[in-house]
PDB file of N, CA and C in Angstrom:
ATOM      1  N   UNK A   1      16.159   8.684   3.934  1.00  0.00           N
ATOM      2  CA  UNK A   1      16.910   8.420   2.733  1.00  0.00           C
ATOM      3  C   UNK A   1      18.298   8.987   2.897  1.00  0.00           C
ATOM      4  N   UNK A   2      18.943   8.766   2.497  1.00  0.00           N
ATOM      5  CA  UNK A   2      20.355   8.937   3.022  1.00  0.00           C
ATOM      6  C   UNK A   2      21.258   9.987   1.916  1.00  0.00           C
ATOM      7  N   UNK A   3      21.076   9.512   0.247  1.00  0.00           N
ATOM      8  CA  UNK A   3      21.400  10.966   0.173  1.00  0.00           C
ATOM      9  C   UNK A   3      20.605  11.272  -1.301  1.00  0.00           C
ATOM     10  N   UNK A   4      19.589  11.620  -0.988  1.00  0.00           N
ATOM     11  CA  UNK A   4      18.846  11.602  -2.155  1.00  0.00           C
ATOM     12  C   UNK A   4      18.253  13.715  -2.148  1.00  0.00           C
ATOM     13  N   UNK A   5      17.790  14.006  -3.334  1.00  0.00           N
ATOM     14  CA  UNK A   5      17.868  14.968  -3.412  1.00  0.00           C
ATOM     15  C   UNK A   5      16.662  15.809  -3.268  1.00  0.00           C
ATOM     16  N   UNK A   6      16.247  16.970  -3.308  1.00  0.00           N
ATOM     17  CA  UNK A   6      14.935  17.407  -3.333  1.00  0.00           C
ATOM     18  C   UNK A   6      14.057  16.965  -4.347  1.00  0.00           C
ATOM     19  N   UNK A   7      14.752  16.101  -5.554  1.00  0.00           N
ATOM     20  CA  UNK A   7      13.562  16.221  -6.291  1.00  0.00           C
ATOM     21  C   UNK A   7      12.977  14.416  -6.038  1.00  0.00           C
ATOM     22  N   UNK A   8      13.442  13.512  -5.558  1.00  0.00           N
ATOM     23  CA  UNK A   8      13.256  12.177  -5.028  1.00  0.00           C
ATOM     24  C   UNK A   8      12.032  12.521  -3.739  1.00  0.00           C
ATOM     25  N   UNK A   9      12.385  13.179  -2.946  1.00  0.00           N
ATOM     26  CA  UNK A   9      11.242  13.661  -2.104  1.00  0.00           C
ATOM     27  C   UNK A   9      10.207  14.367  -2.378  1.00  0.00           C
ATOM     28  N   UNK A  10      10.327  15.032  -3.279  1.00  0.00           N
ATOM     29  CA  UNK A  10       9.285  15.878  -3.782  1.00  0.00           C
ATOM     30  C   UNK A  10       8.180  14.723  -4.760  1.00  0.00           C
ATOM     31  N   UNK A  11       8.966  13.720  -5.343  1.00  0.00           N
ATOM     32  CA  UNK A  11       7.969  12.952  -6.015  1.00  0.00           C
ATOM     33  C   UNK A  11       7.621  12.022  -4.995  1.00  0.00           C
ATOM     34  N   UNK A  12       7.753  11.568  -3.803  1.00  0.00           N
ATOM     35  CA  UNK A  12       7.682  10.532  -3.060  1.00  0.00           C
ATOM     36  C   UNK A  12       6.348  11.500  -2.284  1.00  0.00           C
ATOM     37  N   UNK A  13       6.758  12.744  -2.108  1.00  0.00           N
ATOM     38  CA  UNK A  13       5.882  13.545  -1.675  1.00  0.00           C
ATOM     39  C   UNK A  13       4.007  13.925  -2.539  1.00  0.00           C
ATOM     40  N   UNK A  14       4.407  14.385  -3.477  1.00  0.00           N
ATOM     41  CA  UNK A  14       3.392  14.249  -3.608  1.00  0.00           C
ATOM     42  C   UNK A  14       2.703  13.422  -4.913  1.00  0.00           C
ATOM     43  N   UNK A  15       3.293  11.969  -4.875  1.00  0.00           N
ATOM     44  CA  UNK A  15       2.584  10.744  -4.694  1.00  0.00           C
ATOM     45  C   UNK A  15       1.474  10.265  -3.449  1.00  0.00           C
ATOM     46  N   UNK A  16       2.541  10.438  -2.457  1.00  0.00           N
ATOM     47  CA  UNK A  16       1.631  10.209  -1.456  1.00  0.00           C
ATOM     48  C   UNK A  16       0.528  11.037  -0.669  1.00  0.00           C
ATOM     49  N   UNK A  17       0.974  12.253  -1.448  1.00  0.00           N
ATOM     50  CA  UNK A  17      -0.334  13.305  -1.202  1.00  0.00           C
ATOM     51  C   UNK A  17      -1.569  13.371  -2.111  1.00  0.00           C
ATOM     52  N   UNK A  18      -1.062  12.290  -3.544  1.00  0.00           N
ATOM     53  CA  UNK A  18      -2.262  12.116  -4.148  1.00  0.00           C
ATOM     54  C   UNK A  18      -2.975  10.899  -3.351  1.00  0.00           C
ATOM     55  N   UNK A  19      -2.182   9.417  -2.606  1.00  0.00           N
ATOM     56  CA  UNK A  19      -2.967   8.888  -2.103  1.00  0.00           C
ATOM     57  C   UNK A  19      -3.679   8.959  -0.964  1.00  0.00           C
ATOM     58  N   UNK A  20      -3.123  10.350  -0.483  1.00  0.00           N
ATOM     59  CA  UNK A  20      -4.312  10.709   0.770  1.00  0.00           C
ATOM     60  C   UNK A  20      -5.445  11.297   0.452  1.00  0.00           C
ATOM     61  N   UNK A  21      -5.479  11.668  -0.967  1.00  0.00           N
ATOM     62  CA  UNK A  21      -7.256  12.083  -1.361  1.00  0.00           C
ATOM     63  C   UNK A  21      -7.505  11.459  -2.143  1.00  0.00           C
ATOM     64  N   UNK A  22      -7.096  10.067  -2.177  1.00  0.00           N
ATOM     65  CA  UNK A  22      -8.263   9.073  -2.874  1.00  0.00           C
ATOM     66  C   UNK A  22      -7.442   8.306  -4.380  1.00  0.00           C
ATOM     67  N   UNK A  23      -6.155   9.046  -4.565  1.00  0.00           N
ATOM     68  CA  UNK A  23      -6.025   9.028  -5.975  1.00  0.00           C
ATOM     69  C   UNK A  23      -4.570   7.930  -5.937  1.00  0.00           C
ATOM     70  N   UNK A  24      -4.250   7.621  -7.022  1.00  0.00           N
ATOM     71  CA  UNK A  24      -3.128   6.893  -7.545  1.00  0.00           C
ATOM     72  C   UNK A  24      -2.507   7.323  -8.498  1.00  0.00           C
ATOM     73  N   UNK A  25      -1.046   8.085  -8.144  1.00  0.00           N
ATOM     74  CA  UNK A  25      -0.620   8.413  -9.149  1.00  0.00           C
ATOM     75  C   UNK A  25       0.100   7.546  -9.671  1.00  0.00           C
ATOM     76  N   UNK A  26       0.638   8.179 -11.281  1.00  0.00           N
ATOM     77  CA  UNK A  26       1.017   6.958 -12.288  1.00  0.00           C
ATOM     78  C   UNK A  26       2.384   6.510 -11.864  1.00  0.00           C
ATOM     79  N   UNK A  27       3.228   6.476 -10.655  1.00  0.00           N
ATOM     80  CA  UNK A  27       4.378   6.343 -10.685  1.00  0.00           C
ATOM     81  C   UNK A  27       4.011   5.189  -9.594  1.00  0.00           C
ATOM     82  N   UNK A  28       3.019   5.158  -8.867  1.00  0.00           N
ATOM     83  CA  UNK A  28       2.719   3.844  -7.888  1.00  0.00           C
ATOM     84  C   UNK A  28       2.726   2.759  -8.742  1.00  0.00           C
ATOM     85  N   UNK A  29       3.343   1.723  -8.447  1.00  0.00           N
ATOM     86  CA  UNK A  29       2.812   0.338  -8.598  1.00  0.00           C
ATOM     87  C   UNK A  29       2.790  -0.466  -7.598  1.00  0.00           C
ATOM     88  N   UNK A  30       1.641  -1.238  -7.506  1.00  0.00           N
ATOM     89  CA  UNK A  30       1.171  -1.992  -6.895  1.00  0.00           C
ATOM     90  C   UNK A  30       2.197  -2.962  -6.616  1.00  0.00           C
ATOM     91  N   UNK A  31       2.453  -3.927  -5.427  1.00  0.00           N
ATOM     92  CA  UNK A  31       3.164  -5.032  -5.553  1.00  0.00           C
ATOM     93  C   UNK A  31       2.372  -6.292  -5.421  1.00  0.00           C
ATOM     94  N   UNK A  32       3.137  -7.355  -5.285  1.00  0.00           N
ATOM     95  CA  UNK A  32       2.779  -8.906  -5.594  1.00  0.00           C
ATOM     96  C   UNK A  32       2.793  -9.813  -4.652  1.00  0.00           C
ATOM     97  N   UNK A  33       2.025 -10.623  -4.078  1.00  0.00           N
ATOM     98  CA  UNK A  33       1.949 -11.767  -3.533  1.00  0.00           C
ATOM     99  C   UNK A  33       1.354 -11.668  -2.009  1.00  0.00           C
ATOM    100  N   UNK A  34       1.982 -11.467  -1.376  1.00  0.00           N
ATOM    101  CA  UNK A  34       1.741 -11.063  -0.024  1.00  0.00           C
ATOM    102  C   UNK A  34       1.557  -9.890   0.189  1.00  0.00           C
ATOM    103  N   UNK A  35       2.181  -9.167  -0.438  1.00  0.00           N
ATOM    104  CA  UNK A  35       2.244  -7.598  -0.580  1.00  0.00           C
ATOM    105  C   UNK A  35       1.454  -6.992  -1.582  1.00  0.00           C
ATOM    106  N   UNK A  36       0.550  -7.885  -2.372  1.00  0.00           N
ATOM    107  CA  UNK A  36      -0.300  -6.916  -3.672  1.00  0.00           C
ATOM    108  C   UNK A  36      -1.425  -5.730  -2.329  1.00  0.00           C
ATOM    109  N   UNK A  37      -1.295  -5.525  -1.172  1.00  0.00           N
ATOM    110  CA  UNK A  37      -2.224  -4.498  -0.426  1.00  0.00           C
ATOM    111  C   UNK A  37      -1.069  -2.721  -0.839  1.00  0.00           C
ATOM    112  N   UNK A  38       0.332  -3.228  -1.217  1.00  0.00           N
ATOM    113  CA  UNK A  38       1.266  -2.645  -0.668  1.00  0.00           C
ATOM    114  C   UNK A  38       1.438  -1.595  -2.093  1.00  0.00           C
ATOM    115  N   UNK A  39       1.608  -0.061  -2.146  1.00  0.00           N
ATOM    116  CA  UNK A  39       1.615   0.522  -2.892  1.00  0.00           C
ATOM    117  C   UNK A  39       3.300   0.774  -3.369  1.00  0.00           C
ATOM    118  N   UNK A  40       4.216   0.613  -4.101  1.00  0.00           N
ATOM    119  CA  UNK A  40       5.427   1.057  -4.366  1.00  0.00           C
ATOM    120  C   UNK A  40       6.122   2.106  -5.196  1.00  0.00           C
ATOM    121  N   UNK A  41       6.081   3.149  -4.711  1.00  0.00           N
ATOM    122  CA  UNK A  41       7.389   4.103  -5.418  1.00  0.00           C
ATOM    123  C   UNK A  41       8.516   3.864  -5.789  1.00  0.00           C
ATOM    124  N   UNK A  42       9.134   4.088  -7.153  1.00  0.00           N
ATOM    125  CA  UNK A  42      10.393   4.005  -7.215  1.00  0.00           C
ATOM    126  C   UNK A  42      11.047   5.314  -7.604  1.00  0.00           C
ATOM    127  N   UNK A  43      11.964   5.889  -7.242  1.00  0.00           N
ATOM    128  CA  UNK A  43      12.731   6.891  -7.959  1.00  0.00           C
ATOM    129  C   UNK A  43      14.386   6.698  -8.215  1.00  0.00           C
ATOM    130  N   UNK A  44      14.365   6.990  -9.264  1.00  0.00           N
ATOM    131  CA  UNK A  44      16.307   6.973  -9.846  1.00  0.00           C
ATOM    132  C   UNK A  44      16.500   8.002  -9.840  1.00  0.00           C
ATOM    133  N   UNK A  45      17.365   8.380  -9.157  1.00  0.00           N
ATOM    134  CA  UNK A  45      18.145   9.702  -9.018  1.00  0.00           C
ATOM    135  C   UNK A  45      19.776   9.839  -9.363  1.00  0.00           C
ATOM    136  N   UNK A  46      20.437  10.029 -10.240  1.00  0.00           N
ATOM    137  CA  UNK A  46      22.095  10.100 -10.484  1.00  0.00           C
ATOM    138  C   UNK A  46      22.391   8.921 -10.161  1.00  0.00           C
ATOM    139  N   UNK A  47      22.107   8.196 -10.965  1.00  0.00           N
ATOM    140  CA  UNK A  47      22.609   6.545 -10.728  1.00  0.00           C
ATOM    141  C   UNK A  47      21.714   5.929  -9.298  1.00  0.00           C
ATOM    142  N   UNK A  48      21.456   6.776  -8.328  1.00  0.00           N
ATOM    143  CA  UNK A  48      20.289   5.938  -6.830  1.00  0.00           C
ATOM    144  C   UNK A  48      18.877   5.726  -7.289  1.00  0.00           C
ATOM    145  N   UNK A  49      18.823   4.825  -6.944  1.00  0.00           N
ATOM    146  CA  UNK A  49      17.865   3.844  -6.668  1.00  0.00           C
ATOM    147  C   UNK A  49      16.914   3.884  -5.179  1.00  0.00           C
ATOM    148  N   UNK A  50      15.832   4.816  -4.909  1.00  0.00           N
ATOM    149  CA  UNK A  50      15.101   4.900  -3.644  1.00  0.00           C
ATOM    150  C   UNK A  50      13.338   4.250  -3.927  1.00  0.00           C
ATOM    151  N   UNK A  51      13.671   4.161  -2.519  1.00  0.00           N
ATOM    152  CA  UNK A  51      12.207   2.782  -2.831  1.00  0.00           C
ATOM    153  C   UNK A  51      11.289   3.629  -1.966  1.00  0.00           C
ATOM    154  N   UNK A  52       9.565   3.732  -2.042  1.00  0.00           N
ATOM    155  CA  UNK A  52       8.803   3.564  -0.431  1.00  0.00           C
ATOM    156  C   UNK A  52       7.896   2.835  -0.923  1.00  0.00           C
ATOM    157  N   UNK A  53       7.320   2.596  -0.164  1.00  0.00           N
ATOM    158  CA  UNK A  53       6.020   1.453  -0.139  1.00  0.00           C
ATOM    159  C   UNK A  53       5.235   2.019   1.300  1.00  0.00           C
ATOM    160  N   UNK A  54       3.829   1.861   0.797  1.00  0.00           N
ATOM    161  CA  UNK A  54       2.658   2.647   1.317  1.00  0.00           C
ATOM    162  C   UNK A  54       1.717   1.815   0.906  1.00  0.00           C
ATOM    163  N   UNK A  55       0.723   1.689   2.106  1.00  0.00           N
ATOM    164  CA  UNK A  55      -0.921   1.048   1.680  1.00  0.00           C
ATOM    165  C   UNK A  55      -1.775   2.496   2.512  1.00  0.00           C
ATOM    166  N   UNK A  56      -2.554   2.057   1.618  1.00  0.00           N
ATOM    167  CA  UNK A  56      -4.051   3.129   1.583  1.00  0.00           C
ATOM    168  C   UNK A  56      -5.537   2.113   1.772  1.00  0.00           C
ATOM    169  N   UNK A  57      -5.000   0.857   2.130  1.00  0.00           N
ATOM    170  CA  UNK A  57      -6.269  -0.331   1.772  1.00  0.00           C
ATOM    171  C   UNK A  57      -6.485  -0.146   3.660  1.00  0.00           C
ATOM    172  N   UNK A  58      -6.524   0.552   4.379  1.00  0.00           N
ATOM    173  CA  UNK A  58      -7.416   0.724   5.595  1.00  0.00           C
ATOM    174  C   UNK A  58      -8.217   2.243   5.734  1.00  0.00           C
ATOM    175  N   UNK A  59      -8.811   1.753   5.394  1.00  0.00           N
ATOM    176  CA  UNK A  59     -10.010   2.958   5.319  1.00  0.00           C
ATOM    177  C   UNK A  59      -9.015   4.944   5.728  1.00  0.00           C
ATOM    178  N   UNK A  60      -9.206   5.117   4.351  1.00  0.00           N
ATOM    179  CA  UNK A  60      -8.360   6.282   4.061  1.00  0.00           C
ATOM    180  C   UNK A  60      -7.636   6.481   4.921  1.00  0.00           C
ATOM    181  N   UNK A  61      -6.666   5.716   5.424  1.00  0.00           N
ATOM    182  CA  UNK A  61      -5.482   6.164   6.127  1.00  0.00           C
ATOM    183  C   UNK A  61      -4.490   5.759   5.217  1.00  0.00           C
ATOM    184  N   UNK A  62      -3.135   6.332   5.179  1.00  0.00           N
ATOM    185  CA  UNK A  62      -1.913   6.149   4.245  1.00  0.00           C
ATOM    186  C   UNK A  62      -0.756   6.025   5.070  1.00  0.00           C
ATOM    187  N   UNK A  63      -0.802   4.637   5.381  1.00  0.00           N
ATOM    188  CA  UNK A  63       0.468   4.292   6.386  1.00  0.00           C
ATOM    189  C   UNK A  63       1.783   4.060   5.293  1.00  0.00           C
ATOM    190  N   UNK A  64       2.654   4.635   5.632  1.00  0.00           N
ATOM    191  CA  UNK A  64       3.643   4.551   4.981  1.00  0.00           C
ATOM    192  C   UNK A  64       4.742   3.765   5.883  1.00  0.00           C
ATOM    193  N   UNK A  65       5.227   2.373   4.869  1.00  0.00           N
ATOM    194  CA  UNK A  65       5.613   1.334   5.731  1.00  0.00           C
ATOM    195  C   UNK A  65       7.137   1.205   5.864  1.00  0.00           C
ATOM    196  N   UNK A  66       7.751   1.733   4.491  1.00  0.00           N
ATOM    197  CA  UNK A  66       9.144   1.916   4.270  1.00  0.00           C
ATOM    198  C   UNK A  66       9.892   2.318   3.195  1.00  0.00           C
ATOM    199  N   UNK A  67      10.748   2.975   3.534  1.00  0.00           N
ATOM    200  CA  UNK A  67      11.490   4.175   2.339  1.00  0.00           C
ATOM    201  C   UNK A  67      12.667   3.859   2.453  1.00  0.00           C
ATOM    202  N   UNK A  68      13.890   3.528   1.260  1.00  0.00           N
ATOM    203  CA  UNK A  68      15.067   3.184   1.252  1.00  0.00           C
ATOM    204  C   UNK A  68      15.836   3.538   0.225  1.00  0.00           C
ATOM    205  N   UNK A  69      16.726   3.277  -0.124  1.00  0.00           N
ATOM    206  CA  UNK A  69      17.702   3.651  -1.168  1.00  0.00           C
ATOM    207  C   UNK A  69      18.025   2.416  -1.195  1.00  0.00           C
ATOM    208  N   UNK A  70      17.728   1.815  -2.649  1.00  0.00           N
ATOM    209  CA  UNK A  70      18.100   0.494  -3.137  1.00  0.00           C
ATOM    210  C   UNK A  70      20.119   0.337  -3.490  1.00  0.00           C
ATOM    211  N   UNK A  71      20.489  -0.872  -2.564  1.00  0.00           N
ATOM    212  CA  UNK A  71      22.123  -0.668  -2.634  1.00  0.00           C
ATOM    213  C   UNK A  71      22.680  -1.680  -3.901  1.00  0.00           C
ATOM    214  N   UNK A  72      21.761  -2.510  -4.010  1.00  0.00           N
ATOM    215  CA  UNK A  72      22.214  -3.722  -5.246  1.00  0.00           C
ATOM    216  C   UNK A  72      22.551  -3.119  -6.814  1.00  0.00           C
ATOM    217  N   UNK A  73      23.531  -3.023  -6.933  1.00  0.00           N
ATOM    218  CA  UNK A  73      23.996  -2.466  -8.235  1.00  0.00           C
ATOM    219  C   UNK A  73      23.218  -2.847  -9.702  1.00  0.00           C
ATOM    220  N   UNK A  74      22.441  -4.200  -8.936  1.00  0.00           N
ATOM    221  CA  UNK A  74      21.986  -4.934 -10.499  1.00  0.00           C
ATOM    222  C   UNK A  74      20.715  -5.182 -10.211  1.00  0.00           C
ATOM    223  N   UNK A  75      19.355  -5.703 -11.396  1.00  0.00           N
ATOM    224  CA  UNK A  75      18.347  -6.032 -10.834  1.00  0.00           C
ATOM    225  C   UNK A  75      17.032  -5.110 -10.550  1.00  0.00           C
ATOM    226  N   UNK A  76      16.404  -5.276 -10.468  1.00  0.00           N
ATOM    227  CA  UNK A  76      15.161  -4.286 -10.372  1.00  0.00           C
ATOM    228  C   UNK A  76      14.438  -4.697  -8.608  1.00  0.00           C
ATOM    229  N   UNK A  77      14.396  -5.910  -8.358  1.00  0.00           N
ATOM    230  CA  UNK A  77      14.150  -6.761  -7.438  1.00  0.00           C
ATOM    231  C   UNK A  77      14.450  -6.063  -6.024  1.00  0.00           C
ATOM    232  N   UNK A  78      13.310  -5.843  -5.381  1.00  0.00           N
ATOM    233  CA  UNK A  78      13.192  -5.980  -4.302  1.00  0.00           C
ATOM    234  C   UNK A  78      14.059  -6.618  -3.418  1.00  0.00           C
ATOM    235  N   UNK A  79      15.350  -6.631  -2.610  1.00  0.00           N
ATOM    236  CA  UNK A  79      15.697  -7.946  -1.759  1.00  0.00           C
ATOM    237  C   UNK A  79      14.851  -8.283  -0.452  1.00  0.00           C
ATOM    238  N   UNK A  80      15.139  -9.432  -0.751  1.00  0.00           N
ATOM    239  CA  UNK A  80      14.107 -10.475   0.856  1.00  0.00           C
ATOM    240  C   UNK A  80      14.178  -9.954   2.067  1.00  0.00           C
ATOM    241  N   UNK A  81      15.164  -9.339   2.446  1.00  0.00           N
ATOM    242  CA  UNK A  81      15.060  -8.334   3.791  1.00  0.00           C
ATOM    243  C   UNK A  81      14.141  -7.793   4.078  1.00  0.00           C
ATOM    244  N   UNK A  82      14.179  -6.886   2.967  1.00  0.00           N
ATOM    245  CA  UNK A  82      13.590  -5.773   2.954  1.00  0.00           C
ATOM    246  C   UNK A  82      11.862  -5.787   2.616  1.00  0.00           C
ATOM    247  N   UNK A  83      11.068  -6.917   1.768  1.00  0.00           N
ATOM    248  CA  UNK A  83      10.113  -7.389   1.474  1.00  0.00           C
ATOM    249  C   UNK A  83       9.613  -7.795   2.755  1.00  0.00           C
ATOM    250  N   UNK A  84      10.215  -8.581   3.792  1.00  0.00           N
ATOM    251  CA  UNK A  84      10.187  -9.244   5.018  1.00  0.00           C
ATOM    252  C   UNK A  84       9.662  -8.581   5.640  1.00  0.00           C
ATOM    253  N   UNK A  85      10.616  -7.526   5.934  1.00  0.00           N
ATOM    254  CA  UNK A  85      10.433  -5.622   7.159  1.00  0.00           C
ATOM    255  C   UNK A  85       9.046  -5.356   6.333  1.00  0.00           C
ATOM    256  N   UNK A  86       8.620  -4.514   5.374  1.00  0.00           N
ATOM    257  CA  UNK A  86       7.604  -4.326   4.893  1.00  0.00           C
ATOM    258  C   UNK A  86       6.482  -4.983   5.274  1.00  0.00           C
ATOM    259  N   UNK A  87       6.461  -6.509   4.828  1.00  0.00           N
ATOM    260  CA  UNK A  87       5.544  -7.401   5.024  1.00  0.00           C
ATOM    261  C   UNK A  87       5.285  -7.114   6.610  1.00  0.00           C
ATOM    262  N   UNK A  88       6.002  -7.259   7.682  1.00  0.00           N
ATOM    263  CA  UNK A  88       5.801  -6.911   9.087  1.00  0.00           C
ATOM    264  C   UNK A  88       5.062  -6.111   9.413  1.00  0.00           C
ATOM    265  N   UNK A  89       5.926  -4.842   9.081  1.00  0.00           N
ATOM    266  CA  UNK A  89       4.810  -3.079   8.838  1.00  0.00           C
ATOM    267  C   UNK A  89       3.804  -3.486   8.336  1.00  0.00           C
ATOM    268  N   UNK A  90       3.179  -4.267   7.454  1.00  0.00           N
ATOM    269  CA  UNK A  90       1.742  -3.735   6.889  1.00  0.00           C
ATOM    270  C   UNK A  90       0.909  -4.761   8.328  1.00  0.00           C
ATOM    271  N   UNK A  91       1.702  -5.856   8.677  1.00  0.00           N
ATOM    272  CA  UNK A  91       0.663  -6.199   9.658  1.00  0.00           C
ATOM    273  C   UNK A  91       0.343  -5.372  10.563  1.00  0.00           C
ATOM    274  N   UNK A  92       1.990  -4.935  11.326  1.00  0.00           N
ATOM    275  CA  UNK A  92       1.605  -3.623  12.130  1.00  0.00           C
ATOM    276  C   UNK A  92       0.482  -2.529  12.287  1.00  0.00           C
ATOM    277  N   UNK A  93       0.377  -1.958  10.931  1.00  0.00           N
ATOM    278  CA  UNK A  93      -0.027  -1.317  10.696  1.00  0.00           C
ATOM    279  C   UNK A  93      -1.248  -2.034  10.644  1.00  0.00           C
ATOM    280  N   UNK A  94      -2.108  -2.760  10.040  1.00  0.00           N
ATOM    281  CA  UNK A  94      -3.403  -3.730  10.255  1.00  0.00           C
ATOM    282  C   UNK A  94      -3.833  -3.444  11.821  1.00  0.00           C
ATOM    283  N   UNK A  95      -3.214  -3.916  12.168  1.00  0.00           N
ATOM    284  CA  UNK A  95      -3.317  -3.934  13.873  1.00  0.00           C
ATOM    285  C   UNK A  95      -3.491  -2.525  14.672  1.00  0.00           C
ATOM    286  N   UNK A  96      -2.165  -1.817  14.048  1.00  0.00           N
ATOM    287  CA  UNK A  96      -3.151  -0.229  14.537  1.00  0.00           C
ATOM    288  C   UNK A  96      -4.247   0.436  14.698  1.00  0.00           C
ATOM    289  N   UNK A  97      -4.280   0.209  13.140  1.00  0.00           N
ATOM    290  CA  UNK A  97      -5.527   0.472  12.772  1.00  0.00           C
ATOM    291  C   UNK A  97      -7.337   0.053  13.171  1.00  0.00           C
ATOM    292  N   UNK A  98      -6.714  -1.569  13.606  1.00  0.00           N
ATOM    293  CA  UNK A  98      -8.007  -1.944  14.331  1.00  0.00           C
ATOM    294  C   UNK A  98      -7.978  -1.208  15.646  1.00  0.00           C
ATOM    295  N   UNK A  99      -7.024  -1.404  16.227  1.00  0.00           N
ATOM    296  CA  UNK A  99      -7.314  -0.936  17.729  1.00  0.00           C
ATOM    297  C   UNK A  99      -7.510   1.021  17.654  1.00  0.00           C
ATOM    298  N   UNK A 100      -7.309   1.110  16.604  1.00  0.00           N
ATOM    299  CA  UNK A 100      -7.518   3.212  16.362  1.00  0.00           C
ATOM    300  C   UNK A 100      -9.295   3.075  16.525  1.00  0.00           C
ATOM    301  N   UNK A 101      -9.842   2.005  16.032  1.00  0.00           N
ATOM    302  CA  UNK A 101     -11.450   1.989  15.120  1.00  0.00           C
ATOM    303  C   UNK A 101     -11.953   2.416  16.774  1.00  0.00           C
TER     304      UNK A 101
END
Protein backbone atom coordinates (compact mmCIF):
# COMPACT_ATOMS: atom_id res chain seq x y z
CA UNK A 1 0.00 0.00 0.00
CA UNK A 2 1.66 2.99 -0.73
CA UNK A 3 0.69 5.43 1.81
CA UNK A 4 -1.76 4.27 4.05
CA UNK A 5 -1.49 4.37 7.76
CA UNK A 6 -1.26 2.02 10.76
CA UNK A 7 -4.69 1.98 11.29
CA UNK A 8 -5.72 0.67 7.39
CA UNK A 9 -3.33 -2.25 8.17
CA UNK A 10 -4.30 -2.97 11.35
CA UNK A 11 -7.95 -3.49 10.08
CA UNK A 12 -6.83 -5.35 6.93
CA UNK A 13 -4.88 -7.21 9.57
CA UNK A 14 -6.95 -8.47 11.70
CA UNK A 15 -9.79 -9.12 9.32
CA UNK A 16 -7.76 -11.47 7.90
CA UNK A 17 -6.74 -12.96 11.10
CA UNK A 18 -10.35 -13.50 11.80
CA UNK A 19 -10.49 -15.42 8.42
CA UNK A 20 -7.75 -17.68 9.32
CA UNK A 21 -9.82 -19.18 12.24
CA UNK A 22 -12.84 -19.75 10.52
CA UNK A 23 -14.60 -16.39 10.99
CA UNK A 24 -15.90 -13.37 8.84
CA UNK A 25 -15.60 -10.25 10.00
CA UNK A 26 -18.28 -7.57 9.44
CA UNK A 27 -16.13 -5.37 7.24
CA UNK A 28 -15.63 -8.39 4.51
CA UNK A 29 -17.86 -8.41 1.70
CA UNK A 30 -18.16 -10.90 -0.47
CA UNK A 31 -17.86 -10.09 -4.25
CA UNK A 32 -19.88 -10.87 -7.48
CA UNK A 33 -19.87 -12.86 -10.50
CA UNK A 34 -16.77 -14.53 -11.18
CA UNK A 35 -15.38 -13.43 -8.11
CA UNK A 36 -18.43 -14.22 -5.54
CA UNK A 37 -15.30 -17.09 -4.09
CA UNK A 38 -13.41 -13.67 -3.46
CA UNK A 39 -13.57 -11.99 0.04
CA UNK A 40 -13.20 -7.89 -0.11
CA UNK A 41 -11.92 -5.32 2.34
CA UNK A 42 -12.39 -1.86 2.01
CA UNK A 43 -10.80 0.88 4.08
CA UNK A 44 -11.06 4.91 3.77
CA UNK A 45 -8.45 6.49 5.26
CA UNK A 46 -8.10 10.70 4.95
CA UNK A 47 -9.82 10.84 1.79
CA UNK A 48 -7.76 6.97 0.48
CA UNK A 49 -9.46 4.50 -0.65
CA UNK A 50 -7.46 0.82 -0.04
CA UNK A 51 -8.81 -2.36 -1.30
CA UNK A 52 -7.66 -6.35 -0.49
CA UNK A 53 -9.39 -9.20 -1.58
CA UNK A 54 -8.79 -12.69 -0.06
CA UNK A 55 -10.49 -16.22 -0.48
CA UNK A 56 -10.64 -18.71 2.33
CA UNK A 57 -12.91 -21.17 -0.06
CA UNK A 58 -9.71 -23.77 -0.26
CA UNK A 59 -9.75 -25.68 2.59
CA UNK A 60 -8.61 -23.26 5.46
CA UNK A 61 -6.01 -21.64 3.67
CA UNK A 62 -6.31 -17.64 3.27
CA UNK A 63 -4.66 -16.70 0.10
CA UNK A 64 -4.58 -13.23 -0.12
CA UNK A 65 -4.85 -12.20 -3.82
CA UNK A 66 -4.54 -8.34 -3.84
CA UNK A 67 -4.21 -5.13 -1.86
CA UNK A 68 -4.34 -1.59 -3.41
CA UNK A 69 -5.17 1.88 -2.89
CA UNK A 70 -8.14 2.74 -5.00
CA UNK A 71 -6.91 5.94 -7.45
CA UNK A 72 -10.46 6.83 -9.12
CA UNK A 73 -11.66 9.89 -7.43
CA UNK A 74 -15.36 8.83 -8.08
CA UNK A 75 -17.40 5.62 -7.78
CA UNK A 76 -17.28 2.79 -5.46
CA UNK A 77 -16.45 0.30 -8.42
CA UNK A 78 -13.87 -1.86 -8.66
CA UNK A 79 -11.90 -1.01 -12.12
CA UNK A 80 -11.54 -3.88 -14.83
CA UNK A 81 -7.82 -4.09 -14.40
CA UNK A 82 -7.77 -4.72 -11.40
CA UNK A 83 -10.93 -7.34 -11.15
CA UNK A 84 -8.93 -9.07 -14.15
CA UNK A 85 -5.38 -9.38 -11.91
CA UNK A 86 -7.56 -10.73 -9.03
CA UNK A 87 -9.63 -12.98 -11.12
CA UNK A 88 -6.03 -14.50 -12.33
CA UNK A 89 -4.73 -14.82 -8.60
CA UNK A 90 -7.67 -16.75 -7.47
CA UNK A 91 -6.98 -19.23 -10.34
CA UNK A 92 -3.43 -19.19 -9.35
CA UNK A 93 -4.04 -19.73 -6.29
CA UNK A 94 -6.71 -22.81 -7.17
CA UNK A 95 -3.85 -24.37 -8.77
CA UNK A 96 -1.48 -24.09 -5.85
CA UNK A 97 -3.39 -25.32 -3.83
CA UNK A 98 -4.14 -28.50 -5.76
CA UNK A 99 -0.67 -29.29 -6.41
CA UNK A 100 0.15 -28.37 -2.21
CA UNK A 101 -2.79 -31.45 -1.58
Amino acid sequence: METSTGATQDEFGYVLGVAQIGGVAGSAKPMHGNLREVMEIVSDEDGDAFRAMYTVKLAGVVYVLDVFQKKAKSGRATPLADLERIELRLKAAKRLHLDRR
